[in-house]
C-alpha atoms as a PDB file:
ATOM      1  CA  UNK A   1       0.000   0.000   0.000  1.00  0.00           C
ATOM      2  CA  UNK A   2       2.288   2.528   0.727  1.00  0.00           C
ATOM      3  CA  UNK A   3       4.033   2.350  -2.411  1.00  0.00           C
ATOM      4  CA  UNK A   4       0.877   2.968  -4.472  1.00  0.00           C
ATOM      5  CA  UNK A   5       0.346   6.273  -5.880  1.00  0.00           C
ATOM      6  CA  UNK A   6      -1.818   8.776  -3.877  1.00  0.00           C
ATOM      7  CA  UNK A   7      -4.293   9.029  -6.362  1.00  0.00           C
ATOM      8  CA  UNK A   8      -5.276   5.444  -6.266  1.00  0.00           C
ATOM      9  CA  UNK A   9      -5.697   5.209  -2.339  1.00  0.00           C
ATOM     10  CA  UNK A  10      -7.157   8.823  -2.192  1.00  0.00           C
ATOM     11  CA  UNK A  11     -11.443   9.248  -2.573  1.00  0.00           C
ATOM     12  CA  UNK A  12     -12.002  12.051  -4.744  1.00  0.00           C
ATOM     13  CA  UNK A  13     -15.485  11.737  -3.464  1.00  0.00           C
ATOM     14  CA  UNK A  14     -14.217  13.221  -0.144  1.00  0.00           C
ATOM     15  CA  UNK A  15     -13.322  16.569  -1.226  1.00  0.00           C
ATOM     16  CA  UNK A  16     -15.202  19.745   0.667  1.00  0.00           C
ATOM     17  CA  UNK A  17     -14.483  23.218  -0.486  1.00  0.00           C
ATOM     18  CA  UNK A  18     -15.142  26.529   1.769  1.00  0.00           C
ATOM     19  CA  UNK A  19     -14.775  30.281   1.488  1.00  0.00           C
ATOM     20  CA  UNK A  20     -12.177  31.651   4.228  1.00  0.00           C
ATOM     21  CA  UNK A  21     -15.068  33.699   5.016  1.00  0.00           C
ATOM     22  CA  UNK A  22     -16.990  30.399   6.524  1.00  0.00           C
ATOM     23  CA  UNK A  23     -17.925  30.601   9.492  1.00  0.00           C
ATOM     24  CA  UNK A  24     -16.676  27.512  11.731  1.00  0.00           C
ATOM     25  CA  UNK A  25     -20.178  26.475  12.689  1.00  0.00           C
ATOM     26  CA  UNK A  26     -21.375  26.365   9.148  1.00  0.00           C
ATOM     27  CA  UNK A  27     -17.774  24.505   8.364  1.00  0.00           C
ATOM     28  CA  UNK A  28     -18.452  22.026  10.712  1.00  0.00           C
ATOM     29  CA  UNK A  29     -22.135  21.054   9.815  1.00  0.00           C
ATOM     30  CA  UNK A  30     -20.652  20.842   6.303  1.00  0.00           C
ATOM     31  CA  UNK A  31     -18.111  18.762   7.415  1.00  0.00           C
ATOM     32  CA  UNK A  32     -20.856  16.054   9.748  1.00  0.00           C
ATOM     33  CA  UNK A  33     -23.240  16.265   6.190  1.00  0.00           C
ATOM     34  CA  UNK A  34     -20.288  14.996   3.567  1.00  0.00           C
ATOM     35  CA  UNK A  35     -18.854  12.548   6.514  1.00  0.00           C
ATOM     36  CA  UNK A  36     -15.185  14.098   6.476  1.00  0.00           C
ATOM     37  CA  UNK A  37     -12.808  15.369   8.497  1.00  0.00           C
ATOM     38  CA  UNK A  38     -11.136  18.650   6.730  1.00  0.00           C
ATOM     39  CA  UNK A  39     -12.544  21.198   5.194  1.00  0.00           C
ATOM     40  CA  UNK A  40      -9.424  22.821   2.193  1.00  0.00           C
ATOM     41  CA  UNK A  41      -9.692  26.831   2.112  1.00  0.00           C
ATOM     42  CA  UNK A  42     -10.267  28.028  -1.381  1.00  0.00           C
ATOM     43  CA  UNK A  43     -10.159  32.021  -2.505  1.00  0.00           C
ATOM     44  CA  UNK A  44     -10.052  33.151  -5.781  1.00  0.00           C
ATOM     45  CA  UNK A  45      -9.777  29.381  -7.071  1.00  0.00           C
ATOM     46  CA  UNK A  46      -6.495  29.010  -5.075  1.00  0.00           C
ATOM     47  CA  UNK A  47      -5.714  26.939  -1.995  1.00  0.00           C
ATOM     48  CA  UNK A  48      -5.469  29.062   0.779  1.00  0.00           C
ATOM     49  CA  UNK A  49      -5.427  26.984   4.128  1.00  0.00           C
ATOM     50  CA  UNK A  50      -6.853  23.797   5.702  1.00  0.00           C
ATOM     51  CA  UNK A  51      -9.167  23.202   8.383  1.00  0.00           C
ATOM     52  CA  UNK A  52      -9.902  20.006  10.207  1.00  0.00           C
ATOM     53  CA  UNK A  53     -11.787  18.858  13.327  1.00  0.00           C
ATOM     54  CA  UNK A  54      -9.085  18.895  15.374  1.00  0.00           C
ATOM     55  CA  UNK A  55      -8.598  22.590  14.565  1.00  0.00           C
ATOM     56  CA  UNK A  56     -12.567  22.965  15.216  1.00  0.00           C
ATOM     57  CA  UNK A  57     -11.115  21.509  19.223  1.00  0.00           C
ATOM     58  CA  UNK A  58      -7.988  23.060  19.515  1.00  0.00           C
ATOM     59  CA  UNK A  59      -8.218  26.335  18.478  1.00  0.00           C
ATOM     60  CA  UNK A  60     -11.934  27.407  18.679  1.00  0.00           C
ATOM     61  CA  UNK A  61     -13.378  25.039  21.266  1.00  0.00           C
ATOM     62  CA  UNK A  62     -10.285  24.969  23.849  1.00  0.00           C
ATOM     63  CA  UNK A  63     -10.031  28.612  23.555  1.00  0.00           C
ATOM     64  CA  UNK A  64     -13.733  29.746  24.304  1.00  0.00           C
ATOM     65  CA  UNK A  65     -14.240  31.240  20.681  1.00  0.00           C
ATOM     66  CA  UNK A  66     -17.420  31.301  19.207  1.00  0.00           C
ATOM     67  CA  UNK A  67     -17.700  29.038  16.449  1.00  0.00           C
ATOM     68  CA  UNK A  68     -20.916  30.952  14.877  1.00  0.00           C
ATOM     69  CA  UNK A  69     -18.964  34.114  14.560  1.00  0.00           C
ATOM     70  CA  UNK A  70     -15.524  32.957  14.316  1.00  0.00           C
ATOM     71  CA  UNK A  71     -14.546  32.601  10.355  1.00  0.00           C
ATOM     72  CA  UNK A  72     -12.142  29.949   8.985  1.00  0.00           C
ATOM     73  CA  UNK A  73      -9.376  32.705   8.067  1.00  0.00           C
ATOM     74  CA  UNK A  74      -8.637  33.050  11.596  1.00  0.00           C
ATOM     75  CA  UNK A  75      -8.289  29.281  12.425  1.00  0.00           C
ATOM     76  CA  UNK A  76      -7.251  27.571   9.354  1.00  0.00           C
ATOM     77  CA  UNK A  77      -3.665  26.569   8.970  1.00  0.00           C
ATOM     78  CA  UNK A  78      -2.431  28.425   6.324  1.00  0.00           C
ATOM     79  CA  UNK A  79      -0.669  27.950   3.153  1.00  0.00           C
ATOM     80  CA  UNK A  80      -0.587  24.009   4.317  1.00  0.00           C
ATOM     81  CA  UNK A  81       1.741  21.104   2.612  1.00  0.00           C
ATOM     82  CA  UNK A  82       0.774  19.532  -0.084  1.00  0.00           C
ATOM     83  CA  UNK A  83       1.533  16.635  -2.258  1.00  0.00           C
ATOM     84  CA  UNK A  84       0.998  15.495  -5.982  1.00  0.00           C
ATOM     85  CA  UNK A  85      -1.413  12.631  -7.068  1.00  0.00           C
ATOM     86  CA  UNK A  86       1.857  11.069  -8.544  1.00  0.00           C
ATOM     87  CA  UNK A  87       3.501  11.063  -5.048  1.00  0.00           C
ATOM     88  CA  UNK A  88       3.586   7.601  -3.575  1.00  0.00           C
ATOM     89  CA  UNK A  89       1.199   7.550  -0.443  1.00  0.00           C
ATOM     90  CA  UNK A  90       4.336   6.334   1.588  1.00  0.00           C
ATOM     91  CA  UNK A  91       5.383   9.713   1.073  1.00  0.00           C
ATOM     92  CA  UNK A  92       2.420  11.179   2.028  1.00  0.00           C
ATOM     93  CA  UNK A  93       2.287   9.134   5.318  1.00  0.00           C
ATOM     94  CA  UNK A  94       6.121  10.391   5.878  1.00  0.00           C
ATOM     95  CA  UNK A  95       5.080  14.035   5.275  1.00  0.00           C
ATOM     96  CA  UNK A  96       2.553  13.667   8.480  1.00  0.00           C
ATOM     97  CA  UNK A  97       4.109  12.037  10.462  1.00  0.00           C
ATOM     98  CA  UNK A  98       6.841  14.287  10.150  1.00  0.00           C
ATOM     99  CA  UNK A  99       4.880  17.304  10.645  1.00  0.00           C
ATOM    100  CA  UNK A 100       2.315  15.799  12.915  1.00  0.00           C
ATOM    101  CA  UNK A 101      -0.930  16.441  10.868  1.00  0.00           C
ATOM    102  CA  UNK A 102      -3.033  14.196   9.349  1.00  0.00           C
ATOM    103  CA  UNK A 103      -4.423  15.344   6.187  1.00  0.00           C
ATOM    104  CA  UNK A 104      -2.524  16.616   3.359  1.00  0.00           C
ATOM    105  CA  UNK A 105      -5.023  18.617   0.210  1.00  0.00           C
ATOM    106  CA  UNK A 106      -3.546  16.642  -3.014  1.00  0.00           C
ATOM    107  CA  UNK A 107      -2.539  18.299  -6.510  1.00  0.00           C
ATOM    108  CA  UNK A 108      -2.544  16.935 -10.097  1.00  0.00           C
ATOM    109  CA  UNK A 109      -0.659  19.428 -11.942  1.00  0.00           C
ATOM    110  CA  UNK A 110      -1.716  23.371 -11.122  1.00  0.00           C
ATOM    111  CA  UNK A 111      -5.372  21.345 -10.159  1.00  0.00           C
ATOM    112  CA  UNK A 112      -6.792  20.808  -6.412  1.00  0.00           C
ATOM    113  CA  UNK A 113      -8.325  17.461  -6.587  1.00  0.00           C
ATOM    114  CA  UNK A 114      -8.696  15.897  -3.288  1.00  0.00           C
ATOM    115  CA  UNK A 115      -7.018  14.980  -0.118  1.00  0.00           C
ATOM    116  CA  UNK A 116      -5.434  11.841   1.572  1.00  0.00           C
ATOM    117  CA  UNK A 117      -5.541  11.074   4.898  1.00  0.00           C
ATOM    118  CA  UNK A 118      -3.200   9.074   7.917  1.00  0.00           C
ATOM    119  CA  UNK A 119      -6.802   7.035   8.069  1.00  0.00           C
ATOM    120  CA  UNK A 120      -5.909   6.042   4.064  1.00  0.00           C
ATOM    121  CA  UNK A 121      -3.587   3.911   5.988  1.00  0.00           C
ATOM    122  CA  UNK A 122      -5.689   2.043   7.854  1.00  0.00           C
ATOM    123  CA  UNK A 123      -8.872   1.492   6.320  1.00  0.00           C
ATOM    124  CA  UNK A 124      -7.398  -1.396   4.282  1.00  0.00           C
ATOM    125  CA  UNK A 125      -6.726  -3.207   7.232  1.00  0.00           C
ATOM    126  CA  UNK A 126      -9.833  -2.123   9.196  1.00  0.00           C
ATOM    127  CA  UNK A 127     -11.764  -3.553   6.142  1.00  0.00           C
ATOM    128  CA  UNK A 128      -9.852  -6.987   6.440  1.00  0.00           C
ATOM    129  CA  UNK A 129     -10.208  -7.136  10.444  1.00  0.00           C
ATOM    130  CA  UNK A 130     -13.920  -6.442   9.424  1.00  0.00           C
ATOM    131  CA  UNK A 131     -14.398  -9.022   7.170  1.00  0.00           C
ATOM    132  CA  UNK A 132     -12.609 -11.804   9.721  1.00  0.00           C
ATOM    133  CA  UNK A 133     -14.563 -10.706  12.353  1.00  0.00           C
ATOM    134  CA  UNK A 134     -17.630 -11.498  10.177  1.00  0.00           C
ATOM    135  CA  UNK A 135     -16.109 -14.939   8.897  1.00  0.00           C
ATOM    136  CA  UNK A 136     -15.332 -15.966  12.483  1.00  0.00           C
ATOM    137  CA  UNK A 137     -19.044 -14.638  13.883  1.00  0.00           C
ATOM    138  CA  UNK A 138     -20.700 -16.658  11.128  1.00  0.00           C
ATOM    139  CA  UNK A 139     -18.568 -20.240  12.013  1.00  0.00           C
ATOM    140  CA  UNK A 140     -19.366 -19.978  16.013  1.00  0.00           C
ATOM    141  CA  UNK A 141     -22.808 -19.790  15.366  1.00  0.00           C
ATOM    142  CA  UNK A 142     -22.941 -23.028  13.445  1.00  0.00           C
ATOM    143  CA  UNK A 143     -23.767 -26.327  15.033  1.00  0.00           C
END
């Protein structure tokens, strides 16, 4: 797995645009309605920052802001790291771990087209542990 190229591990499915001029409440309910964890910053077609849940606990929650007034600009991480969809996702996985975070927004050419996650990484296995668990439920319930 981790020496297949980002853009087969990554969902495109799973990408979620916002204006820096979101505000984090609206962010967030946008975020719980597509089922993802980061939100990438876009202004004037360009990517701008990133904002995640754990931003959303860190630096709004934890510091008493108010996420219905408080606008992405002021929490996002900005100008964040960023890898191509030619990169190998071992890379990727290097990258955060490096710079503990765990989403990097993904690029094919000048072109935002997703993002890969740390979880990347594990749902293969989760799906296998899954599927065992299932396999191994089904055979104790036979006589």
């Amino acid at each position: 797995m981790f020496s297949e190229r980002i853009r087969n591990v990554m969902d495109p499915k799973k990408i979620l645009l916002a204006a820096p001029d979101t505000s984090v409440s609206e962010a967030s309910k946008l975020m719980a309605r597509k089922r993802v964890s980061a939100v990438m910053i876009v202004e004037a077609g360009s990517l701008v920052g990133i904002f995640t849940e754990r931003d959303a606990v860190f630096r709004v929650i934890a510091r008493g802001r108010n996420p219905k007034t408080t606008l992405l600009r002021d929490v996002m991480t900005r100008k964040p790291k960023t890898v191509r969809s030619d990169d190998l996702f071992g890379y990727a996985l290097l990258i955060m771990h490096e710079n503990g975070f765990r989403h990097l927004p993904v690029f094919e050419g000048d072109t935002l087209i997703g993002i890969i996650s740390a979880r990347n990484a594990l749902d293969p296995d989760l799906e296998e542990f899954a599927a065992e668990a299932r396999r191994r439920s089904h055979m104790r319930r036979r006589p």
